[in-house]
Protein backbone atom coordinates (compact mmCIF):
# COMPACT_ATOMS: atom_id res chain seq x y z
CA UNK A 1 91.16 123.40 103.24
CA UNK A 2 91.10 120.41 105.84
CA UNK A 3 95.20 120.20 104.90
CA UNK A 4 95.37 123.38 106.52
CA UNK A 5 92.98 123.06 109.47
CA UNK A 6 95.46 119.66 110.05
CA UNK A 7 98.90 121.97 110.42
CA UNK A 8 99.71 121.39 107.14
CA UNK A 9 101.17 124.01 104.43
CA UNK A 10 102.07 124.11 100.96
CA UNK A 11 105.74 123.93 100.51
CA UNK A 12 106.04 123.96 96.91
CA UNK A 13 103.59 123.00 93.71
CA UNK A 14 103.73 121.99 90.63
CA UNK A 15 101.66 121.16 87.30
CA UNK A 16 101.60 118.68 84.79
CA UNK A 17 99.24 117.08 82.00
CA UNK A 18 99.00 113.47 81.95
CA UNK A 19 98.01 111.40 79.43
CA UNK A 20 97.70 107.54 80.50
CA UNK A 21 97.78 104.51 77.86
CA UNK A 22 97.57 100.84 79.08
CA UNK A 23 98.84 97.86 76.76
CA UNK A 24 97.87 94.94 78.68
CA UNK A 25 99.17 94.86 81.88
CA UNK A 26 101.33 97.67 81.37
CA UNK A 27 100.09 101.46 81.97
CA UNK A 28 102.03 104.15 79.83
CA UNK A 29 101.92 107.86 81.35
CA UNK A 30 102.49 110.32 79.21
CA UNK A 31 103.33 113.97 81.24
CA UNK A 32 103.76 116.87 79.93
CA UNK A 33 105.76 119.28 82.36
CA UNK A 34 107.29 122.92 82.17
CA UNK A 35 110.21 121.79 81.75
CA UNK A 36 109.91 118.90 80.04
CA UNK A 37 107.74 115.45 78.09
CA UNK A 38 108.42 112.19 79.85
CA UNK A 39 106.93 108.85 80.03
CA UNK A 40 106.69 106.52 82.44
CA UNK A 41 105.87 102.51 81.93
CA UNK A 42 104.62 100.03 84.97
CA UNK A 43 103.76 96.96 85.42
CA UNK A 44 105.00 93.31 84.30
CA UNK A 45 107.34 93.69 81.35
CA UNK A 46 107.61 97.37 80.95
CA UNK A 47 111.06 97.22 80.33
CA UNK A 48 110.40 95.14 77.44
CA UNK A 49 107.91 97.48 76.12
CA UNK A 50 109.72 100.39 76.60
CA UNK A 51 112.55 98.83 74.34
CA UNK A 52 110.14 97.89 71.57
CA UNK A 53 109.34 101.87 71.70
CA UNK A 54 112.95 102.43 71.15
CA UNK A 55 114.13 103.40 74.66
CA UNK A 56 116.51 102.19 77.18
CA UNK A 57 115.69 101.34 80.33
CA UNK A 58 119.01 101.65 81.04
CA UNK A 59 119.13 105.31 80.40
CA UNK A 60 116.25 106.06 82.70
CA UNK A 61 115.17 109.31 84.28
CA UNK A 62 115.32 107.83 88.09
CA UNK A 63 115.11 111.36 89.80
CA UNK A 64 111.35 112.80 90.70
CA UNK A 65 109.84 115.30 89.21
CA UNK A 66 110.78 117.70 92.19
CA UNK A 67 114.10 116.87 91.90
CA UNK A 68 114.13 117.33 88.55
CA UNK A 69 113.41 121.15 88.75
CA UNK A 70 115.76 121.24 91.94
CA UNK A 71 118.93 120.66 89.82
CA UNK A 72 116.69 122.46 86.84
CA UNK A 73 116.94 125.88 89.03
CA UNK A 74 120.31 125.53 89.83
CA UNK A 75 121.17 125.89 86.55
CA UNK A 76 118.80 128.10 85.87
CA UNK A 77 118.84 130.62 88.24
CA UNK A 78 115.96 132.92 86.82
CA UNK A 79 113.80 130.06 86.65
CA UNK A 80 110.45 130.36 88.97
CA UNK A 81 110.44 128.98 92.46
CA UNK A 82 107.16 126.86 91.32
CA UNK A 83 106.87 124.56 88.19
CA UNK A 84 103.42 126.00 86.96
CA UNK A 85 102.84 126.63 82.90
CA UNK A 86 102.79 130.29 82.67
């Protein structure tokens, strides 16, 4: 793999299904992880969107998906070292 002929290695992985939706301006992802469904809304008035969908932009998920399993595993000891669907 050219990452690898560059130096590079893998230093952790992880899966997820995507689904993406667009309502005008405004792009909707739909993942599917592991550990989790979330949704994401960008562009110009997402926020108002994502209210008339019943959520609170307020009450946001602002942590990554790799952080998200960080603090995932340390509650969850047993949980795999990699976020893959098993």
């Amino acid at each position: 793999m050219i990452f690898a002929a560059l130096g590079y290695s893998v230093v952790t992985r992880y899966q997820k299904y995507r689904e993406d939706w667009r309502l005008g301006a405004i792009v909707i992802s739909l993942d599917r992880l592991p550990i989790g469904e979330f949704a994401e809304f960008e562009g110009d008035g997402c926020e108002v969107l994502a209210r008339r969908c019943g959520l609170d932009p307020e009450q946001a998920e602002r942590r990554n998906y790799l952080r998200i399993y960080e603090d995932y595993r340390a509650q969850h000891p047993d949980a795999p070292a990699e976020m893959i669907f098993t």
